[in-house]
N, C-alpha and C. Protein backbone atom coordinates (compact mmCIF):
# COMPACT_ATOMS: atom_id res chain seq x y z
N UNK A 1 5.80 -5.05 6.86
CA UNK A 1 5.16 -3.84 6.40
C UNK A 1 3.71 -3.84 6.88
N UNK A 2 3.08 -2.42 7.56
CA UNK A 2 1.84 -2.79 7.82
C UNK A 2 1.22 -2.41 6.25
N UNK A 3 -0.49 -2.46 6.56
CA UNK A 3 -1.29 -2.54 5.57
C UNK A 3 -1.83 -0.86 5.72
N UNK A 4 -2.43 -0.37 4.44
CA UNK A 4 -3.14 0.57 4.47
C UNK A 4 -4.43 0.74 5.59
N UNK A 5 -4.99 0.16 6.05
CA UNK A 5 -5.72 0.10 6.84
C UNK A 5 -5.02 0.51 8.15
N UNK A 6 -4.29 -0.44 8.67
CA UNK A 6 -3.66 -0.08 10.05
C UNK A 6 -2.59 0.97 10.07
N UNK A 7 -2.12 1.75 8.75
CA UNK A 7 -1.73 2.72 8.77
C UNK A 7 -2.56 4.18 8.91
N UNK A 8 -3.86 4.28 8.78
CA UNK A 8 -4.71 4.61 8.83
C UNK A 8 -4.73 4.72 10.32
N UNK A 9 -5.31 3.67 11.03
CA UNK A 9 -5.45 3.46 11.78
C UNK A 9 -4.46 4.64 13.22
N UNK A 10 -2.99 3.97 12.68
CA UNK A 10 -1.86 4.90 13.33
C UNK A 10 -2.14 5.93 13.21
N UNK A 11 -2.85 6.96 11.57
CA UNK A 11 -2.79 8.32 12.06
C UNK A 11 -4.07 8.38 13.10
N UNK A 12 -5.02 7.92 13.02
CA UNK A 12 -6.05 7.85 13.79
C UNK A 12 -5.60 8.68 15.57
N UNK A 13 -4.24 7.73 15.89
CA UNK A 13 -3.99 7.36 16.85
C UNK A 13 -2.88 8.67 17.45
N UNK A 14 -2.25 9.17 16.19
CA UNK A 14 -2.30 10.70 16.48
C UNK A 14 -2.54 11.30 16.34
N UNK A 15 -4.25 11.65 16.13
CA UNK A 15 -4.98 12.32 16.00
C UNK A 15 -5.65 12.66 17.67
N UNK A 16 -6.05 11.56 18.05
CA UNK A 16 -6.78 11.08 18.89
C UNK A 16 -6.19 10.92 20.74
N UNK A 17 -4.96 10.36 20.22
CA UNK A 17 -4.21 10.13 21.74
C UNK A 17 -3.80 11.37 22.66
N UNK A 18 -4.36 12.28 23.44
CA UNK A 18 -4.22 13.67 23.65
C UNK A 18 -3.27 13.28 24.87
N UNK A 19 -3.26 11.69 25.30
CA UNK A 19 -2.24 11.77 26.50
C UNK A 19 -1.00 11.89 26.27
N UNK A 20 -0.09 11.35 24.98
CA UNK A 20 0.59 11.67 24.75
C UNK A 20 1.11 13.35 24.05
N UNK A 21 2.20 13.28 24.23
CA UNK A 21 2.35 14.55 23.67
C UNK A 21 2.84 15.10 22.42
N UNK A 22 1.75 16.12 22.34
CA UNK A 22 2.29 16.79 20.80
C UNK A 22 3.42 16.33 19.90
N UNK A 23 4.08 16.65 20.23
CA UNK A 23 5.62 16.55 19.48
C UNK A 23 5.16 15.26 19.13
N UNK A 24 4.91 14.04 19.89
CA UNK A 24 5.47 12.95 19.20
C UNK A 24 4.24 12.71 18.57
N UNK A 25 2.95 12.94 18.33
CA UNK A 25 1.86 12.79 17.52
C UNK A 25 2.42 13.23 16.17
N UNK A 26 3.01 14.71 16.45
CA UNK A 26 3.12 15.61 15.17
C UNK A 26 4.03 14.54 14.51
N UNK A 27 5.33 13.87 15.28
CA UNK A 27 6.33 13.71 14.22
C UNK A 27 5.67 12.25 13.60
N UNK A 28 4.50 11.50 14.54
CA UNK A 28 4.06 10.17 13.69
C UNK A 28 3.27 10.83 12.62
N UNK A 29 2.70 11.40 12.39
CA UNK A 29 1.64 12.06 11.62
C UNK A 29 3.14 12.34 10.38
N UNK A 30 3.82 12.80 10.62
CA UNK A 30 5.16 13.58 9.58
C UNK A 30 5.31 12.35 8.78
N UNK A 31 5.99 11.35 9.44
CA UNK A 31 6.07 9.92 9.18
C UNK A 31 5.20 8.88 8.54
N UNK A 32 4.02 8.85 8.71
CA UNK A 32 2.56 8.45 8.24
C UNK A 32 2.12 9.06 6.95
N UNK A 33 2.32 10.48 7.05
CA UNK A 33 1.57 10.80 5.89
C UNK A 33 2.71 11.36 4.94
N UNK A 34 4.04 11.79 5.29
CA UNK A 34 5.37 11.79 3.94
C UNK A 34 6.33 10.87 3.98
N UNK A 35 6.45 10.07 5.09
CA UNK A 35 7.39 8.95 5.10
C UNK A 35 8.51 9.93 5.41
N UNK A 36 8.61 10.51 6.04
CA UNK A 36 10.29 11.50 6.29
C UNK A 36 10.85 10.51 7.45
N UNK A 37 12.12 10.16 7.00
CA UNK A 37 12.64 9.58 8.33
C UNK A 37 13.06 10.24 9.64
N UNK A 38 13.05 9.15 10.75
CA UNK A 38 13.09 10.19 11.76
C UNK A 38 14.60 10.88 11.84
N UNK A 39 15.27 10.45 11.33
CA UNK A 39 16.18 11.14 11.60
C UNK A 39 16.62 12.18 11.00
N UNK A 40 15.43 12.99 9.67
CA UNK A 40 15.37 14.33 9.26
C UNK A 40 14.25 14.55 10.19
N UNK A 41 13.30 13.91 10.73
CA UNK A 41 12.25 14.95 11.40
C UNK A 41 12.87 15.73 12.67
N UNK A 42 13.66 15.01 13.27
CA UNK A 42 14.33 15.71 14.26
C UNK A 42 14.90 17.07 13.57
N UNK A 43 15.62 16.94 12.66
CA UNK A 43 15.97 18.10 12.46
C UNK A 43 15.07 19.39 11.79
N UNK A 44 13.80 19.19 11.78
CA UNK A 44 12.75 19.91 10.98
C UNK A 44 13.41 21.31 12.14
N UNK A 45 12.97 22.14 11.55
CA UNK A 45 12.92 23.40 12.28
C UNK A 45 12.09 24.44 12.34
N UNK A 46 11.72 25.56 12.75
CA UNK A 46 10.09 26.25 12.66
C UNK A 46 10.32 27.01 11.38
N UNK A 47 11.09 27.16 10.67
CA UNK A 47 11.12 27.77 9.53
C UNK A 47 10.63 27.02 8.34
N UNK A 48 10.85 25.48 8.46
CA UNK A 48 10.26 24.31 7.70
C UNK A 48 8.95 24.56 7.59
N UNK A 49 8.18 25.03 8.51
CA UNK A 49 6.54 25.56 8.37
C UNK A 49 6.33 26.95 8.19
N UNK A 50 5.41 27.11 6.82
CA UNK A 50 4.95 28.27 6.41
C UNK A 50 3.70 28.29 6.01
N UNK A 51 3.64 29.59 6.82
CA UNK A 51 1.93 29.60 5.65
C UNK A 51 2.05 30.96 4.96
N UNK A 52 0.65 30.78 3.88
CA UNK A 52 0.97 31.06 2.60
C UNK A 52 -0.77 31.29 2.42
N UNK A 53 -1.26 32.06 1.29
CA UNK A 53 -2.68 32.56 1.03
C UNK A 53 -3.58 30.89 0.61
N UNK A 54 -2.27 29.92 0.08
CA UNK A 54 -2.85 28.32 -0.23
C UNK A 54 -3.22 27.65 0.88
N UNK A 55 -2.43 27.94 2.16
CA UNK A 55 -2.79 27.14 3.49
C UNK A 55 -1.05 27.22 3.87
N UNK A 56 -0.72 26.27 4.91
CA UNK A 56 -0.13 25.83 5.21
C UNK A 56 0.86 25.15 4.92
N UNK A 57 1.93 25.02 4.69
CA UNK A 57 2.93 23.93 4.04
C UNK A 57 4.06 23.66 4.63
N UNK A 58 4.75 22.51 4.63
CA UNK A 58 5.86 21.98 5.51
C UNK A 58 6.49 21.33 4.00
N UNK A 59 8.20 21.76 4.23
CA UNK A 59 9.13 22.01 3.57
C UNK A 59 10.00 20.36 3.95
N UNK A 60 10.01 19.93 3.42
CA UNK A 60 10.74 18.66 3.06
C UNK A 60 11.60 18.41 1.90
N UNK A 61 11.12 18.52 1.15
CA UNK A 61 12.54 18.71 0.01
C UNK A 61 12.02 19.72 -0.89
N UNK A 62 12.22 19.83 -2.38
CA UNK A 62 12.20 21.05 -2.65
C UNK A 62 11.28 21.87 -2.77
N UNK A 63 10.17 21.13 -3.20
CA UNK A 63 8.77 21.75 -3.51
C UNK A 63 7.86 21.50 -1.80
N UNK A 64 7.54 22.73 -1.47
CA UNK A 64 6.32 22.22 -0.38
C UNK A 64 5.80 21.21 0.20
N UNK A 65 4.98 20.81 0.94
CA UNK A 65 4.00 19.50 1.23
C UNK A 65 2.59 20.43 1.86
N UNK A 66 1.21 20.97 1.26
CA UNK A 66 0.85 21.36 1.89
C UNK A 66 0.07 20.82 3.33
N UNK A 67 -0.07 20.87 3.98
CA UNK A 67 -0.53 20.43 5.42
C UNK A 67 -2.19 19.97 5.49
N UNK A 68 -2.60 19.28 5.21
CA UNK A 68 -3.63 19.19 5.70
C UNK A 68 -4.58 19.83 6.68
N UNK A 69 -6.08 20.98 6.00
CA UNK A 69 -6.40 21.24 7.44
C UNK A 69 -6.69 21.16 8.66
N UNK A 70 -6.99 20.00 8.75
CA UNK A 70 -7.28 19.03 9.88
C UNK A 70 -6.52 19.25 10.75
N UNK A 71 -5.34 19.21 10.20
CA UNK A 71 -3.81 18.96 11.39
C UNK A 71 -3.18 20.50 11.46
N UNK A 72 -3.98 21.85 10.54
CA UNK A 72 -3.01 22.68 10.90
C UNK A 72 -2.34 23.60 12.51
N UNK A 73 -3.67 23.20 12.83
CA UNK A 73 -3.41 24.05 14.18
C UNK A 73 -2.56 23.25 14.92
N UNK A 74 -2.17 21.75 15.24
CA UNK A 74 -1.25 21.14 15.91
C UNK A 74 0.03 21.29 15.46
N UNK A 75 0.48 21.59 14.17
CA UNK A 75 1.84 22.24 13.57
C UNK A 75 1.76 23.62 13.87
N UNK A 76 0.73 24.67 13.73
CA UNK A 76 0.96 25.53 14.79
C UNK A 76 1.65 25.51 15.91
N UNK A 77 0.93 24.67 16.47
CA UNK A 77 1.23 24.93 18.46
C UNK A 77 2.16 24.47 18.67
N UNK A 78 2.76 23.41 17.52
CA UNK A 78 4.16 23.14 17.84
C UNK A 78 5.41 23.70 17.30
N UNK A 79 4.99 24.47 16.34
CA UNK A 79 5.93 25.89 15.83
C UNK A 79 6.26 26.76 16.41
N UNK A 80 4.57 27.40 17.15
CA UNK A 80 4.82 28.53 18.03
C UNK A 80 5.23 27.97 19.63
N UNK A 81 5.55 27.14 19.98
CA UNK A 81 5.83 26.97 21.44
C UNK A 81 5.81 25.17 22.12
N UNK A 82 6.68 25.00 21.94
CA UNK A 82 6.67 23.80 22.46
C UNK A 82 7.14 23.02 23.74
N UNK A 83 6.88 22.26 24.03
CA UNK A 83 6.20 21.34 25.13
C UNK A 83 8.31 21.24 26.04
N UNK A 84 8.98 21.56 25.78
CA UNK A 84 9.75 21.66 26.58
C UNK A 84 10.39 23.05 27.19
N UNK A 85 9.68 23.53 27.32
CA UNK A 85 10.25 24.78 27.48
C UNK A 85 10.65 24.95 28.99
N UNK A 86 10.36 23.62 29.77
CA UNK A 86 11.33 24.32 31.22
C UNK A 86 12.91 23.70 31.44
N UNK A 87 13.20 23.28 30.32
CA UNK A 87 14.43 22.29 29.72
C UNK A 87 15.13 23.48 29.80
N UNK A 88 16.57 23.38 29.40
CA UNK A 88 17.35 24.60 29.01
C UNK A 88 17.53 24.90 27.60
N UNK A 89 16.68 23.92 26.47
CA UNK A 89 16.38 24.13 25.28
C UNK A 89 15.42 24.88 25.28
N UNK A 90 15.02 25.84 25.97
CA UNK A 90 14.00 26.82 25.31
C UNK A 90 13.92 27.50 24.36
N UNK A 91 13.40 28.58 23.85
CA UNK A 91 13.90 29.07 22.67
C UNK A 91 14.67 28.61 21.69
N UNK A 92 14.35 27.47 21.20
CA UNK A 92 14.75 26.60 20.10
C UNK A 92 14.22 27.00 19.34
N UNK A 93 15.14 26.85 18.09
CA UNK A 93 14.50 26.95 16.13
C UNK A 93 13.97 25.34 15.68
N UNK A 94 14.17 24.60 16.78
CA UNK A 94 14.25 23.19 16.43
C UNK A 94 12.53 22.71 16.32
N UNK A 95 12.23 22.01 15.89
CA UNK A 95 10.69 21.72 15.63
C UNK A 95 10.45 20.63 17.00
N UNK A 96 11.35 20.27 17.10
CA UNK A 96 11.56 18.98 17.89
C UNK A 96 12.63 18.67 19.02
N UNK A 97 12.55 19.94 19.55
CA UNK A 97 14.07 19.85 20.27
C UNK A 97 13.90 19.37 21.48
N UNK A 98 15.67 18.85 22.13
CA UNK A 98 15.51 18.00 22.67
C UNK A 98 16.12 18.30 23.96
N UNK A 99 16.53 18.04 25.38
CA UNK A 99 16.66 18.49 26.61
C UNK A 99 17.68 19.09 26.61
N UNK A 100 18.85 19.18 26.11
CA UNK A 100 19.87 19.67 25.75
C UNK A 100 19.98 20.82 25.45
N UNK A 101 20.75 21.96 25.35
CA UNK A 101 20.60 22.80 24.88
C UNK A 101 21.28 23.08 23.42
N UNK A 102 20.16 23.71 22.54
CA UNK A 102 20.70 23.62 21.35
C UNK A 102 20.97 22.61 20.22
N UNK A 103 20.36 21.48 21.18
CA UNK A 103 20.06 19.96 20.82
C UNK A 103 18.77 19.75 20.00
N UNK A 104 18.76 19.28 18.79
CA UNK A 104 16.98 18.78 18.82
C UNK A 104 17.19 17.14 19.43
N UNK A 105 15.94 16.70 19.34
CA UNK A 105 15.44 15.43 19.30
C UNK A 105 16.28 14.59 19.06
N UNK A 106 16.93 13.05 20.20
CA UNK A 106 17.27 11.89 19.28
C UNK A 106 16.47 11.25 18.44
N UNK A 107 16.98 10.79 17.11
CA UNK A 107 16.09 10.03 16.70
C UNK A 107 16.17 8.94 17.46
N UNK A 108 16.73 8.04 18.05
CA UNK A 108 16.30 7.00 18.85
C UNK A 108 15.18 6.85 19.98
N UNK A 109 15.04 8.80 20.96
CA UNK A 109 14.42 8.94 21.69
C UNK A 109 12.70 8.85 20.94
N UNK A 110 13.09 9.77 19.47
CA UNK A 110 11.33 9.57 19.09
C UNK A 110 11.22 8.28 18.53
N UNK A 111 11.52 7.31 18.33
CA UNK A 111 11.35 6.16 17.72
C UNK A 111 10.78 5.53 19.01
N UNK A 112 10.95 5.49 20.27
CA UNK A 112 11.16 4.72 21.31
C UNK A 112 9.65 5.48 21.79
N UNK A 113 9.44 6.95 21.71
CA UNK A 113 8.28 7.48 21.97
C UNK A 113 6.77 7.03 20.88
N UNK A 114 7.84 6.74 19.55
CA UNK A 114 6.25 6.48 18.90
C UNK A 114 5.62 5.42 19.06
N UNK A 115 6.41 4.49 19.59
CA UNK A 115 5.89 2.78 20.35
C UNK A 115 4.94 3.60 20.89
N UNK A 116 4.49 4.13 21.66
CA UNK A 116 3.46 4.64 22.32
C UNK A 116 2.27 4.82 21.68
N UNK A 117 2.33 5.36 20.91
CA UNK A 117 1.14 5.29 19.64
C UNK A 117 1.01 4.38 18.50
N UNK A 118 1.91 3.25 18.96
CA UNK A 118 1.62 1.63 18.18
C UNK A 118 2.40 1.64 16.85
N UNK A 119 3.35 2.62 16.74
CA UNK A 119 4.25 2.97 15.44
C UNK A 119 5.82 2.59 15.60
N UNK A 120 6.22 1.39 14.66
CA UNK A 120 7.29 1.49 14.19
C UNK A 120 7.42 1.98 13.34
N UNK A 121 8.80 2.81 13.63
CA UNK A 121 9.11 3.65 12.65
C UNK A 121 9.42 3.26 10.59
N UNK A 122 10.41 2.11 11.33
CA UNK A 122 10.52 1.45 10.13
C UNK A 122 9.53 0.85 9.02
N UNK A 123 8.69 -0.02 9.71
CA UNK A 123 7.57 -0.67 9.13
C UNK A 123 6.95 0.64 8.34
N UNK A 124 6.41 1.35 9.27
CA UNK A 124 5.56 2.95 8.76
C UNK A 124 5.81 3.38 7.80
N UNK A 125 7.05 3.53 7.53
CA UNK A 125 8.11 4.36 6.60
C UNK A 125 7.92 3.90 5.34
N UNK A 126 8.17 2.71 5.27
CA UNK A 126 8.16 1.92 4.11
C UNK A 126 6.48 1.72 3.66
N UNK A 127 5.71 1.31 4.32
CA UNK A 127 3.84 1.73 4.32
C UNK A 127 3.55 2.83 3.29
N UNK A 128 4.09 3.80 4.51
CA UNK A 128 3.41 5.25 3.64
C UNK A 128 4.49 5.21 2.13
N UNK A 129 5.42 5.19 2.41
CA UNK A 129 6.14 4.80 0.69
C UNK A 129 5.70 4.30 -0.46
N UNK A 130 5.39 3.32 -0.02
CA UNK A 130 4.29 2.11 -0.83
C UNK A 130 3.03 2.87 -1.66
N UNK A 131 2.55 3.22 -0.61
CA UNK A 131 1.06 3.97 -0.45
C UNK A 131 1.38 5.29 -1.36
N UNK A 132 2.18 6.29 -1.31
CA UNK A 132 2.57 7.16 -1.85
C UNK A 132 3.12 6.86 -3.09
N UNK A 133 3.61 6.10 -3.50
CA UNK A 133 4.03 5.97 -4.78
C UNK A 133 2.82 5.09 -5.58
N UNK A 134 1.80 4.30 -5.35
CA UNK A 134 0.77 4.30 -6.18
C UNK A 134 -0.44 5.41 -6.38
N UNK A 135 -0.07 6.86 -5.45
CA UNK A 135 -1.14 7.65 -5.68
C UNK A 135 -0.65 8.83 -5.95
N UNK A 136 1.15 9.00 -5.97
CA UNK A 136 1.42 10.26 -6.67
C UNK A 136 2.97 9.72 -7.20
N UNK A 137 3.29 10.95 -8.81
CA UNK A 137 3.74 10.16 -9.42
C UNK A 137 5.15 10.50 -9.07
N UNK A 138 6.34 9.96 -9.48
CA UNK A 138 7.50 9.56 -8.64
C UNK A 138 8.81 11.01 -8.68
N UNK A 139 8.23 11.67 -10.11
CA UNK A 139 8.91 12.98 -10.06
C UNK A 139 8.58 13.96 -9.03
N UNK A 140 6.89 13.73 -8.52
CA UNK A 140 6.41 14.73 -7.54
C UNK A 140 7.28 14.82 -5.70
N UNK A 141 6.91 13.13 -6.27
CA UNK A 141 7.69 12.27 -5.16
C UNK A 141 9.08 12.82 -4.17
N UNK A 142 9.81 12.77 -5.61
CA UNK A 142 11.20 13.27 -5.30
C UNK A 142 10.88 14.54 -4.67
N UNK A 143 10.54 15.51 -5.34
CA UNK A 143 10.72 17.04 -4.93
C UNK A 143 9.92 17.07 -4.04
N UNK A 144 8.83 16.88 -3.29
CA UNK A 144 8.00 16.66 -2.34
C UNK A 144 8.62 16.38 -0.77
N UNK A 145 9.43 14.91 -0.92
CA UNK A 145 10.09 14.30 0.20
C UNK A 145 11.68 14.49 0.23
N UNK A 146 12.15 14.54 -1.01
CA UNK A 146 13.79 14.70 -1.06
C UNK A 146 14.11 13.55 -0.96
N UNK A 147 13.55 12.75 -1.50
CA UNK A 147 14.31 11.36 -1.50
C UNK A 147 15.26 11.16 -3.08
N UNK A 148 15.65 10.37 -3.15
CA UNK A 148 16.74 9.98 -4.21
C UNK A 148 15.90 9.60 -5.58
N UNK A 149 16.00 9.06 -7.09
CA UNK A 149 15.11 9.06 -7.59
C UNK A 149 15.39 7.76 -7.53
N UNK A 150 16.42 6.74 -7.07
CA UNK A 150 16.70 5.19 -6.80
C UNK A 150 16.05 4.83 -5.52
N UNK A 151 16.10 5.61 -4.53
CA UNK A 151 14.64 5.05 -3.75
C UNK A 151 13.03 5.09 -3.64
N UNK A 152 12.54 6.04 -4.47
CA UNK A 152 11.56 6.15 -4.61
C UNK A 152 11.29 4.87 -5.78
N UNK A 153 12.12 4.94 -7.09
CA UNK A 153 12.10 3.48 -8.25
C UNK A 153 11.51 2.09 -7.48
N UNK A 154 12.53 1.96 -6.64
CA UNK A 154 12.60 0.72 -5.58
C UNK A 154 11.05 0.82 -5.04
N UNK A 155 10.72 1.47 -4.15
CA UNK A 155 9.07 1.54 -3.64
C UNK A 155 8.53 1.53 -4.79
N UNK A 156 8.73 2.07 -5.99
CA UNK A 156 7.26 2.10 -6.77
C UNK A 156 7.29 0.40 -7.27
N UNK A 157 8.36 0.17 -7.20
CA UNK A 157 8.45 -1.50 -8.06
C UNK A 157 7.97 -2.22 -7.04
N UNK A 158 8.52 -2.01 -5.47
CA UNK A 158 7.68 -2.80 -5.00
C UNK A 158 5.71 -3.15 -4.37
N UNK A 159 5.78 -2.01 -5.25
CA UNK A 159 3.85 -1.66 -5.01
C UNK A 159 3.85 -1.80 -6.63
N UNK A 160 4.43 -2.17 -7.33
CA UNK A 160 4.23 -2.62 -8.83
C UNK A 160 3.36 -1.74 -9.48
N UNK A 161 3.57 -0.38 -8.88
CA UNK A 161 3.54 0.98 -9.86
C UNK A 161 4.04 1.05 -11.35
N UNK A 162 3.44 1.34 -12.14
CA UNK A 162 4.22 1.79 -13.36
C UNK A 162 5.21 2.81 -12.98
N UNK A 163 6.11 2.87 -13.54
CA UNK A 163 7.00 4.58 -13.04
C UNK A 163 6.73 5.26 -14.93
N UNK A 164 6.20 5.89 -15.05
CA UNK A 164 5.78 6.90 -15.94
C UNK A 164 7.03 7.63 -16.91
N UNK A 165 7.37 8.45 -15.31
CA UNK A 165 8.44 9.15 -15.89
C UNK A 165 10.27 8.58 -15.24
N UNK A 166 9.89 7.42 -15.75
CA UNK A 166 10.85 6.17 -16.03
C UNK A 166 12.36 7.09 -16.97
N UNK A 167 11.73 7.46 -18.36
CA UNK A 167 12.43 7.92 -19.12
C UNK A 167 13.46 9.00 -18.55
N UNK A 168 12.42 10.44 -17.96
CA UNK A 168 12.73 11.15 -17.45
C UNK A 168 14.26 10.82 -16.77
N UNK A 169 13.91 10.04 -15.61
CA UNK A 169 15.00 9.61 -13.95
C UNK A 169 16.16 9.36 -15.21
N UNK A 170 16.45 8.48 -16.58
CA UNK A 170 17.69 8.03 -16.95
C UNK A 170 18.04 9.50 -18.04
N UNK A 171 17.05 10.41 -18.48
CA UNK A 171 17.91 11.28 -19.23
C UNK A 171 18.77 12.33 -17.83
N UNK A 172 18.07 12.41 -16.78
CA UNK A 172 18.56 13.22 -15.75
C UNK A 172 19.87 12.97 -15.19
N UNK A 173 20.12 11.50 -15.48
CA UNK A 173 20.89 10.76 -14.09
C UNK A 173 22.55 11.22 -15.11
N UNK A 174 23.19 11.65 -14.41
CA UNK A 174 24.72 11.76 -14.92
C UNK A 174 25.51 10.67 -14.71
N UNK A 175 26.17 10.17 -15.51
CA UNK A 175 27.36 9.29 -15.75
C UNK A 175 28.10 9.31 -14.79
């Protein structure tokens, strides 16, 4: 697992790296700062991004994620028009699409691209998890990322989070 620091660091690195391209900044940045695995970011699509009189927001599970302003105009440019368009995937709904037509993104292909910007996917994933579950609380969690309320439990125990609404997850959970 890396450390908060060198996760940091990574978004830094897609912030900053203009040689690489968009797409795969955007999807480390996706990864870094909600932990979405890659193999839903591929499937993000331009409808996943909306804006709204609050700002910006990207749709991951049920409730919003709003976008940071920093980064909104690069989820722009990759909403409104993206970097493959002399492929026969043009005119894709796909956020992330991939040479194919009608194809998005392998996740193997962006995993193999984010080496480029010093990111395993895996390690990352589990980072920002960590990181996210000692600074927001695990019900937000869920509806935020769409994760399960047994994997988010698991990260908060292993960043030795209290889970709060502990109670909550067992009156919810059905037999």
């Amino acid at each position: 697992m890396i450390t908060q620091a060198e996760r940091i660091e990574l978004v830094r690195n897609c912030l900053e790296h203009d040689h690489v391209i968009r797409s795969t900044r955007l999807a480390g940045l996706i990864l870094l700062l909600w932990a979405h695995p890659l193999n839903k970011i591929v499937m993000l699509r331009h409808e996943h991004i909306s804006i709204t009189p609050e700002g910006m927001l990207l749709k991951l599970g049920t409730t919003p994620a709003t976008i940071p302003a920093a980064i909104t105009e690069m989820f722009w440019s990759q909403r409104e028009g993206s970097e493959n368009q002399n492929t026969t995937n043009s005119n894709t709904s796909w956020l992330f699409p991939g040479t194919r037509a009608g194809q998005h993104l392998h996740p193997a292909t962006l995993s193999e691209r984010l080496k480029v910007l010093g990111i395993d996917a895996q390690r990352a994933r589990n980072a920002t998890l960590r990181d996210l579950t000692q600074e927001v609380d695990a019900r937000t969690l869920i509806d935020l990322l769409d994760y399960s309320p047994a994997v988010i439990t698991q990260h908060a125990a292993r960043a030795a989070t209290r889970m709060s609404d502990y109670i909550v997850f067992k009156k919810n959970q059905r037999p």
